[in-house]
Protein backbone atom coordinates (compact mmCIF):
# COMPACT_ATOMS: atom_id res chain seq x y z
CA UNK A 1 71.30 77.58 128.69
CA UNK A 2 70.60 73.94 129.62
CA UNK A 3 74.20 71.76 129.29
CA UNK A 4 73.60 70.36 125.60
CA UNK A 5 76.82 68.77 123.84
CA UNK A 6 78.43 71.14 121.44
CA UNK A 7 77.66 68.69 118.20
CA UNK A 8 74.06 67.99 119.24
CA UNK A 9 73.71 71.98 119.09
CA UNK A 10 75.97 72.84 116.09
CA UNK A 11 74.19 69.69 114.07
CA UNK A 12 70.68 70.44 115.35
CA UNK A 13 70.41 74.63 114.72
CA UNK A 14 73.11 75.34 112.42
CA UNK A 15 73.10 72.83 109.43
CA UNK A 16 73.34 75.89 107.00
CA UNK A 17 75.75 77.71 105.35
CA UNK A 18 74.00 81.27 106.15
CA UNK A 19 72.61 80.06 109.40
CA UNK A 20 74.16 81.32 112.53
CA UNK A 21 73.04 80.13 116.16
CA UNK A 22 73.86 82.86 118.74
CA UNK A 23 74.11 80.79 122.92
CA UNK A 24 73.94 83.02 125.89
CA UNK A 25 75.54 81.21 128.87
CA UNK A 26 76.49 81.13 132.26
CA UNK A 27 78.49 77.97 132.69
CA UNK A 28 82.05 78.70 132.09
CA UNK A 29 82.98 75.37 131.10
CA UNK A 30 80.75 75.69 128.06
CA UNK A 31 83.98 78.40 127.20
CA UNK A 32 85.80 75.42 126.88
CA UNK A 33 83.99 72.43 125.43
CA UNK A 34 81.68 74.63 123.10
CA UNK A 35 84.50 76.26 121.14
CA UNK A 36 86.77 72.73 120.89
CA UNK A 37 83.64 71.06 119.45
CA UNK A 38 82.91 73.49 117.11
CA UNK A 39 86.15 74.23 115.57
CA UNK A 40 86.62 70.17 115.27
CA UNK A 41 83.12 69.67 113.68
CA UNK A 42 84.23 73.03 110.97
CA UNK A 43 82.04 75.79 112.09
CA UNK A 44 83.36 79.06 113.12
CA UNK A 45 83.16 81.03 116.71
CA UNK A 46 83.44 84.10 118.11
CA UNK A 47 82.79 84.34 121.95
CA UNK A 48 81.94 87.81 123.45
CA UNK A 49 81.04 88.95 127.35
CA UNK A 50 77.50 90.16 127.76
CA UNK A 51 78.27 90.81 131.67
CA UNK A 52 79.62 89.92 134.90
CA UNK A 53 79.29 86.02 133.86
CA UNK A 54 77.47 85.81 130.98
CA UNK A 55 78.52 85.25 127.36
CA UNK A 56 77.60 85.16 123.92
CA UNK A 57 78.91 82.33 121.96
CA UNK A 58 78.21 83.15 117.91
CA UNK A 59 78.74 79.64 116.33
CA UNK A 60 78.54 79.86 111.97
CA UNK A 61 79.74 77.84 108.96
């Protein structure tokens, strides 16, 4: 996953109530921002381990 923002990517893929945008990462700071941007822009999360270093952010309204 390139290093978007959190609210360029929650405004730009999920600006509908039944839409849900699923981001596979690496970067382990994107645990951090991702989830705190979010939560403050209203959309839901739920972050689950794919492997060793890899995750699965589920972001929905």
């Amino acid at each position: 996953m390139r290093p978007y923002r959190a609210d360029t990517i929650t405004q730009r893929h999920v600006a509908h109530r039944h839409e849900v945008l699923d981001v596979l990462t690496d970067h382990p700071p994107a645990l951090l921002t991702i989830p705190r941007q979010t939560e403050r822009l209203g959309f839901r999360l739920h972050v689950e381990g794919v492997g060793p270093s890899e995750w699965v952010l589920t972001i929905w309204k």
